[in-house]
Protein backbone atom coordinates (compact mmCIF):
# COMPACT_ATOMS: atom_id res chain seq x y z
CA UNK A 1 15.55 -7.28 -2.36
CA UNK A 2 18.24 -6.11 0.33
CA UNK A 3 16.56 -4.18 3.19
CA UNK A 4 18.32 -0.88 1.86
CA UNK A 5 16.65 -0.88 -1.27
CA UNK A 6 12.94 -1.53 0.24
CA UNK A 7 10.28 0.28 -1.24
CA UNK A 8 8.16 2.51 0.44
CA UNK A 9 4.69 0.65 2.07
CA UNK A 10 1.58 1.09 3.67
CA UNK A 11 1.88 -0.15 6.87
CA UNK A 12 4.99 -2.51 8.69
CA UNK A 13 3.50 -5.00 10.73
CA UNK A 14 5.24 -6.63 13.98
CA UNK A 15 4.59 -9.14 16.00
CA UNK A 16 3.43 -12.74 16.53
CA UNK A 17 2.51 -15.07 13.67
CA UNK A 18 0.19 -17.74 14.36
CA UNK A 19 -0.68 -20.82 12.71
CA UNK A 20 -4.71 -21.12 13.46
CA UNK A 21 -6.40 -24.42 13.94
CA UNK A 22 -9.91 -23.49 14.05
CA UNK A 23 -13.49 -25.24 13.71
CA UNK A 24 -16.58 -24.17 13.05
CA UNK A 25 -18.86 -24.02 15.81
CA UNK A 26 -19.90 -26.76 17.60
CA UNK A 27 -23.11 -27.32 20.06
CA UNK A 28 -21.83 -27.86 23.20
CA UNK A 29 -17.93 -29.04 24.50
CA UNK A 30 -17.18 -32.13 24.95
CA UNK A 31 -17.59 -34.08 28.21
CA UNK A 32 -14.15 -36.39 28.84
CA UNK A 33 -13.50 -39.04 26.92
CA UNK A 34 -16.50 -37.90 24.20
CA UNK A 35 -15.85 -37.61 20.24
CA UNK A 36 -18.32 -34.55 18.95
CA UNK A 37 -18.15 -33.41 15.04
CA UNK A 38 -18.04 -29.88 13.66
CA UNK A 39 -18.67 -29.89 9.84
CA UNK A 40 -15.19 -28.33 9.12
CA UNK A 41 -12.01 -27.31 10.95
CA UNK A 42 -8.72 -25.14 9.13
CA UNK A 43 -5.70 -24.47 9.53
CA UNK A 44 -5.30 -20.24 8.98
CA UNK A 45 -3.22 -17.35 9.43
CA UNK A 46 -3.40 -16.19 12.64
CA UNK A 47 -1.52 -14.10 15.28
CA UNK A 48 -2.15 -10.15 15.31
CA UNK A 49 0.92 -9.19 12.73
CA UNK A 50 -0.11 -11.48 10.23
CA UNK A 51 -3.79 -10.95 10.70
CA UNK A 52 -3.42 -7.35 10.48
CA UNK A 53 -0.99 -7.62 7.57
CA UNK A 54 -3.98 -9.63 5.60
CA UNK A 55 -6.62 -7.37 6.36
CA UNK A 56 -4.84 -4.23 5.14
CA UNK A 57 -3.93 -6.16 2.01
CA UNK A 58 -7.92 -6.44 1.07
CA UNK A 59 -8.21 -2.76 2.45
CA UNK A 60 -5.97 -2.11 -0.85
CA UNK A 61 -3.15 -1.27 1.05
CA UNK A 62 0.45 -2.66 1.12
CA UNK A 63 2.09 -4.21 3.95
CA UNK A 64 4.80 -5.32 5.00
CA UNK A 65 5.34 -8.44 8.25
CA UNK A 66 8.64 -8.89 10.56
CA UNK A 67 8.36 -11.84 13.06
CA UNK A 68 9.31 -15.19 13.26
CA UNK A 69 8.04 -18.29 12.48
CA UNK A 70 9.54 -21.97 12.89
CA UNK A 71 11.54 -24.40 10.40
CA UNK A 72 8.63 -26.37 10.43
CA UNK A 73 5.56 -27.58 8.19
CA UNK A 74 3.25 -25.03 9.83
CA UNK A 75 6.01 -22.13 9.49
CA UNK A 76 6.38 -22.91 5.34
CA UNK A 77 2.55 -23.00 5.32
CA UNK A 78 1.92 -19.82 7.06
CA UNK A 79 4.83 -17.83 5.00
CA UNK A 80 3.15 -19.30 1.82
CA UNK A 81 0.05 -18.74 2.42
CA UNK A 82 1.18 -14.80 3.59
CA UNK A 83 3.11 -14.65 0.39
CA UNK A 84 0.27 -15.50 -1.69
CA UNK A 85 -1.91 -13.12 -0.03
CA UNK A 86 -0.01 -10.34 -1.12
CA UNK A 87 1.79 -9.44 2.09
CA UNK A 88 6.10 -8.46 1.73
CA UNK A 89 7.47 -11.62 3.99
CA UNK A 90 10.88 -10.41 2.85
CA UNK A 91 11.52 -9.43 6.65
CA UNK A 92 9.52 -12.82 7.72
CA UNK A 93 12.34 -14.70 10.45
CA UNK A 94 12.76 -18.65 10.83
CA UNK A 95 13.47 -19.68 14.25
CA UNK A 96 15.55 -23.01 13.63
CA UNK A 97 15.17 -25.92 15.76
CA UNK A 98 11.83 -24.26 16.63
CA UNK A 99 8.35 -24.95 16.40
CA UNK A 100 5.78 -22.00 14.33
CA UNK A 101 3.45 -20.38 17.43
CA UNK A 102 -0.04 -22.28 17.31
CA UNK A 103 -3.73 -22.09 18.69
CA UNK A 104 -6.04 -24.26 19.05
CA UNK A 105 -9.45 -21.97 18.71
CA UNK A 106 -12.66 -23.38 19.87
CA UNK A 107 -16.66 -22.08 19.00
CA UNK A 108 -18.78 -23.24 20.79
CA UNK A 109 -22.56 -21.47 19.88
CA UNK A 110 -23.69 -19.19 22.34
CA UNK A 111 -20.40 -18.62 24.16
CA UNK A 112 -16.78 -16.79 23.07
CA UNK A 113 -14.44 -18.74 21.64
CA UNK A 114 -11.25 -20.56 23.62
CA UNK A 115 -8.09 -20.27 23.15
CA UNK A 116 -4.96 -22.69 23.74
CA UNK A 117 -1.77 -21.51 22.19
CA UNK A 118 1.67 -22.56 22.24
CA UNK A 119 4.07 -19.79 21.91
CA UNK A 120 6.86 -21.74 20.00
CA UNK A 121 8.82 -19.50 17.60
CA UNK A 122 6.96 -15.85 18.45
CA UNK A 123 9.65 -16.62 21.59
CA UNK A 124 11.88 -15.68 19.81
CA UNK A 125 11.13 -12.39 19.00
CA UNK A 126 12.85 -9.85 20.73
CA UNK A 127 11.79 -6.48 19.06
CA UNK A 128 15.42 -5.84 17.66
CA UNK A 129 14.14 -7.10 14.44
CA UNK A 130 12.41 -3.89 13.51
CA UNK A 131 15.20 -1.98 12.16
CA UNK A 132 14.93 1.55 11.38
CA UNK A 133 15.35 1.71 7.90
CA UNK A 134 12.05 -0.98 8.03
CA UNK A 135 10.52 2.54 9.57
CA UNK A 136 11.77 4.70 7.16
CA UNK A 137 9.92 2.58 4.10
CA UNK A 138 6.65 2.84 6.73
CA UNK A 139 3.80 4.96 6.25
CA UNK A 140 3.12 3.10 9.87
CA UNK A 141 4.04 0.90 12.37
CA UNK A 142 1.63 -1.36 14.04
CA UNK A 143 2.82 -4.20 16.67
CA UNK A 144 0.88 -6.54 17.99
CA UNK A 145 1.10 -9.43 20.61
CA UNK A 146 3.03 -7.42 22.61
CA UNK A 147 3.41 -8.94 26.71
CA UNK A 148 2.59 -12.08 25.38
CA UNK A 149 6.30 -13.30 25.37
CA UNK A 150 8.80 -12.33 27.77
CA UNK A 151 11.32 -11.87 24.86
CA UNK A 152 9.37 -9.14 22.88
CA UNK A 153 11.46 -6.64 25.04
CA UNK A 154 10.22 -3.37 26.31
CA UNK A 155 13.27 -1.02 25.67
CA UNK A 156 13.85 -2.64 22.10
CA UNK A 157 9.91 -2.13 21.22
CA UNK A 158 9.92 1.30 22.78
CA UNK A 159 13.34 2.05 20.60
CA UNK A 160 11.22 1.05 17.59
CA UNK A 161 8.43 3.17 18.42
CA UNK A 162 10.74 6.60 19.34
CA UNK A 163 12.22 6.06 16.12
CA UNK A 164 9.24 6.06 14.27
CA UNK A 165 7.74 8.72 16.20
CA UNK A 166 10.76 11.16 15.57
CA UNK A 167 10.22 9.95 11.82
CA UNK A 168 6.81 10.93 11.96
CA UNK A 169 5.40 7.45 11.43
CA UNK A 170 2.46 6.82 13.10
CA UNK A 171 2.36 4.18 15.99
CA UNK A 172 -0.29 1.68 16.66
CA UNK A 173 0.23 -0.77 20.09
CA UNK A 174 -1.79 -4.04 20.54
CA UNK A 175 -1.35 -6.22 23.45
CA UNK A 176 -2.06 -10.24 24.18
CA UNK A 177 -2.25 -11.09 28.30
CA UNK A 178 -1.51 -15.10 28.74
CA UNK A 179 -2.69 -14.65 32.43
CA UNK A 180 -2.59 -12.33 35.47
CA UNK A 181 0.49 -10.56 35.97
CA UNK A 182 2.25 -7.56 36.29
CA UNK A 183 1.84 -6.02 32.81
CA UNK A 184 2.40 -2.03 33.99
CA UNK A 185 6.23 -1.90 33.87
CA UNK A 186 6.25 -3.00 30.21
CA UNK A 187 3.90 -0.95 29.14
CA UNK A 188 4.97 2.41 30.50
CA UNK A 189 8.26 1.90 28.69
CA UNK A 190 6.41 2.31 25.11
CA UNK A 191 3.29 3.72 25.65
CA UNK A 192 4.68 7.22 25.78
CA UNK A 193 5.42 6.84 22.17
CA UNK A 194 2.28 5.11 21.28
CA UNK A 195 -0.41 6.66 19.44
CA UNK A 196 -2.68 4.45 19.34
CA UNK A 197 -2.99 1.59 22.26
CA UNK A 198 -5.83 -1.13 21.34
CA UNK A 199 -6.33 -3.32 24.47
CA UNK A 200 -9.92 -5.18 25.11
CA UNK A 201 -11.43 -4.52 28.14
CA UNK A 202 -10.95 -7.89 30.05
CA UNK A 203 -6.80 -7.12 28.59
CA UNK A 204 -7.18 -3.40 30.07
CA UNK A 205 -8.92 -5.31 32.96
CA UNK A 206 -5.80 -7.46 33.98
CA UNK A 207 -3.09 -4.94 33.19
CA UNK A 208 -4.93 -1.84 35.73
CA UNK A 209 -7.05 -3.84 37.99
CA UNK A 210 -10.04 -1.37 37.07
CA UNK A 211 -13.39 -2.89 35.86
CA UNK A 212 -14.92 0.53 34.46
CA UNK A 213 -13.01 1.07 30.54
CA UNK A 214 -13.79 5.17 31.65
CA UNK A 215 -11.05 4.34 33.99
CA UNK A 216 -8.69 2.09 32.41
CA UNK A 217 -8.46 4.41 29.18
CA UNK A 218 -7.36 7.76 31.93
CA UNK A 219 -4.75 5.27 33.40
CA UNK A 220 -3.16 4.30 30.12
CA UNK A 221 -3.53 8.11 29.29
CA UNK A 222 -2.10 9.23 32.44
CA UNK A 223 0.78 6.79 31.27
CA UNK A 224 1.99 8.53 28.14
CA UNK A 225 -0.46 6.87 25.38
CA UNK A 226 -2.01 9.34 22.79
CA UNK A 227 -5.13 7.64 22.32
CA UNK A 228 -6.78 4.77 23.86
CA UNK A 229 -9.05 2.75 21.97
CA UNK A 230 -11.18 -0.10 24.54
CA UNK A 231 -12.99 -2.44 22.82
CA UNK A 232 -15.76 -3.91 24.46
CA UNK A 233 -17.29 -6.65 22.39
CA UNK A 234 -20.99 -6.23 21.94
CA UNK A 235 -20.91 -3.64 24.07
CA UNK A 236 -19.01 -1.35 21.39
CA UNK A 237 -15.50 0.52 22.11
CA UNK A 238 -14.68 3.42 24.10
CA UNK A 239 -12.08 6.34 22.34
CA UNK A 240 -10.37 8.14 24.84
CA UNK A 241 -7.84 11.42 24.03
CA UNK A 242 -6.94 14.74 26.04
CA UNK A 243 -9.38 16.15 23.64
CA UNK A 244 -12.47 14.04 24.18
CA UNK A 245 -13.54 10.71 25.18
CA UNK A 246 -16.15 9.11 22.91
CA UNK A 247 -18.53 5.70 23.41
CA UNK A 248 -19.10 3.75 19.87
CA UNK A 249 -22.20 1.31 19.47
CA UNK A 250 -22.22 -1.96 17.36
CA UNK A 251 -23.28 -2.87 14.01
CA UNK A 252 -25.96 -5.54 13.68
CA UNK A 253 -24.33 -8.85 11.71
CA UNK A 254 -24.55 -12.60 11.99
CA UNK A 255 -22.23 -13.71 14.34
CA UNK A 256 -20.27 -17.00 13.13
CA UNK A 257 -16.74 -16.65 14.85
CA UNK A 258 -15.23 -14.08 16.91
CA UNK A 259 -11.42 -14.69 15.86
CA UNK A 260 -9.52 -12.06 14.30
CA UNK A 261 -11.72 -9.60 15.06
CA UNK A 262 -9.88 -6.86 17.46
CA UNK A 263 -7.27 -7.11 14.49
CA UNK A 264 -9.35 -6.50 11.84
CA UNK A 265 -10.78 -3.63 13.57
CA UNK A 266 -7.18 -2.28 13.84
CA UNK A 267 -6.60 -3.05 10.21
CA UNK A 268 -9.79 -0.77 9.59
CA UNK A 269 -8.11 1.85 11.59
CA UNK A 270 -4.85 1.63 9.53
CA UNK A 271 -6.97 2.47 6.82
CA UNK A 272 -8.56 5.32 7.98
CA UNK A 273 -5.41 7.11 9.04
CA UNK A 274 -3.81 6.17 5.55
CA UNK A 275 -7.00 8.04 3.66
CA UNK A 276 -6.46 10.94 5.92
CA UNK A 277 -9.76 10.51 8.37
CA UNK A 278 -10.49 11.97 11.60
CA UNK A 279 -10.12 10.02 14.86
CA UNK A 280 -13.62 9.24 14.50
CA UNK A 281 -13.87 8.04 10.98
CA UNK A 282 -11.20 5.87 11.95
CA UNK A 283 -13.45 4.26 14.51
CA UNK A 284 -15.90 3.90 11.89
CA UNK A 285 -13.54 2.12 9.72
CA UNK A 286 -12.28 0.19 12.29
CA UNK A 287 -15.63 -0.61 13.58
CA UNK A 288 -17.17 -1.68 10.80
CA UNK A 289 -14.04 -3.54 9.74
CA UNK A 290 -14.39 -5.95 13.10
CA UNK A 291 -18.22 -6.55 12.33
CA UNK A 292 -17.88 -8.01 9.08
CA UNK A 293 -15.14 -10.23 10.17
CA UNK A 294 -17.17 -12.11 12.85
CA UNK A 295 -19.39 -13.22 9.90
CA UNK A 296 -17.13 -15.58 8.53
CA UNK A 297 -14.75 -18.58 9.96
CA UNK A 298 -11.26 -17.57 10.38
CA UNK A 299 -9.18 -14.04 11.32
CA UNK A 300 -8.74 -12.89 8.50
CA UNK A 301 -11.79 -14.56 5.87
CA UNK A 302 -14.08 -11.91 6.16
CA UNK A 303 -12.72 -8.79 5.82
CA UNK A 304 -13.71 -6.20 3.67
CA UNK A 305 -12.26 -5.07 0.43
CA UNK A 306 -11.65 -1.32 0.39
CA UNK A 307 -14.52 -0.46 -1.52
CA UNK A 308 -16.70 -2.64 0.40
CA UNK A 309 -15.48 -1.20 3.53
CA UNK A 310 -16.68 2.18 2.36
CA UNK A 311 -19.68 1.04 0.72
CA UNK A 312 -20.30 -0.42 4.84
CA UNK A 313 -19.72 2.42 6.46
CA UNK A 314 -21.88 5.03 3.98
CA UNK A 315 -24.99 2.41 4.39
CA UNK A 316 -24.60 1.68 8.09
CA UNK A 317 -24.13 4.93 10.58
CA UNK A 318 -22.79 3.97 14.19
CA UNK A 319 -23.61 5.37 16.84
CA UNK A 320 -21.00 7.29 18.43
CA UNK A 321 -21.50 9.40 21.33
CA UNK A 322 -19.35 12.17 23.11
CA UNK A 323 -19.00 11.88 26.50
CA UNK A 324 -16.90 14.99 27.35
């Protein structure tokens, strides 16, 4: 279908795309040189657009992806395997001559999960892809992985974002930090017309230097964002507006792998806002969202369907407190 004649959807996801090589967890990490088992080991969908996309397919919604993978086995899997899960991959790139962006994702019990990722064909991705009249068909826009690749480029991502803003399209930011750096620059060029920023707090950590989330949610504030949400693991998330600044609790589940889980609880926040909730029944959504996908191997495995989600969130209160 030419990209004039798009239908109207949910939610238009940007970003990285990730092939996922994942095993279940495993006792203890290898010393050199040893061989250990895990019972099983996949290859997934993974990177925050695609993992998003997913999720707010089994929220009931619709959703479109833009990004790029490579000409590649992995790339053909991971656009297949999108496809099938009901996500629009008309706007889905193919980097020729290029690998598909992969991680390696280690769980180990009793510790977080590691991470080694090659960037391969999310390099590629400048921004320029999102085109306005991919806005125009949005109810949102969501991108994710942004400062993860020099080529996702500030002014064409903050072009994106003014144009939905102006358009009245909501705007939700997610970031990925490969290392230390100097994040700041890049970020003040789109978080004025950001909504919604989602950093963690070790991400928030590295791009302000501040070790308190209080603090790092008033800097990214003080830097144009509408809303910062900080979350903070088992220690909950922290919601921060002019209006208010609220500190959210955790739900209770069975942890079996952490992956996936800041986007599903950005895919539970897409939801909210697209059932007309409150800032804080969006962090319910979102919340509750990110709990149940720790429960299951994979980013995207576990998530809810919409009535489940609900069904979650009616049985299950969080605790939310208001700070100020």
């Amino acid at each position: 279908m030419p990209e004039s004649q798009s239908l109207p959807f949910d939610c238009l996801c940007a970003g990285i795309i990730v092939a996922d090589h994942v095993c279940e967890p495993v006792d203890h990490l290898p010393a050199p040189g040893e061989l250990i088992l895990t019972r099983r080991m996949d290859l997934t969908i993974g990177g925050c657009a695609s993992n998003v996309a997913v999720d707010l397919v089994r929220l009931g919604l619709s959703a479109a992806l833009v990004g790029k993978v490579g000409d590649d086995v992995f790339g053909r899997h991971i656009n297949e395997a999108l496809s099938a899960s009901g996500v629009d991959c008309r706007h889905l790139g193919v980097a020729r001559q290029c690998d598909t962006a992969g991680t390696l994702i280690i769980n180990c019990r009793g510790q977080d999960r590691r991470f080694i990722h090659s960037i391969g064909a999310n390099g590629r991705f400048t921004g320029a892809e999102v085109t306005d009249s991919m806005i125009a068909a949005a109810k949102v826009l969501y991108l994710g992985g942004y400062l993860l690749c020099e080529s996702m480029m500030a002014d064409e991502v903050a072009r994106a974002f003014r144009t939905a803003r102006e358009a009245g399209v909501p705007t939700l930011l997610d970031v990925v930090i490969p290392g230390p750096g100097d994040y700041l620059p890049r970020l003040k060029a789109v978080l004025p017309w950001t909504d919604y920023f989602f950093p963690n707090d070790d991400e928030a950590r590295t791009i302000t230097g501040l070790s308190d989330p209080r603090a790092q949610a008033e800097a990214f504030l003080d830097a144009g964002a509408r809303a910062v949400i900080i979350t903070c693991g088992s220690r909950g998330a922290l919601v921060e507006t002019r209006e208010g600044l609220w500190q959210a609790g955790t739900h209770s589940v069975e942890f079996v792998d952490g992956t996936g889980s800041g986007d599903a609880f950005a895919a539970g926040w897409i939801s909210g806002l697209r059932r007309g909730a409150d800032l804080l029944d969006c962090l319910r959504y979102g919340s509750a969202s990110g709990a149940q996908c720790v429960t299951a191997m994979g980013a995207t495995t576990g998530v809810f369907s919409a009535r489940a989600l609900e069904a979650f969130v009616a049985a299950n209160p969080l605790a939310i407190e208001r700070i100020r």
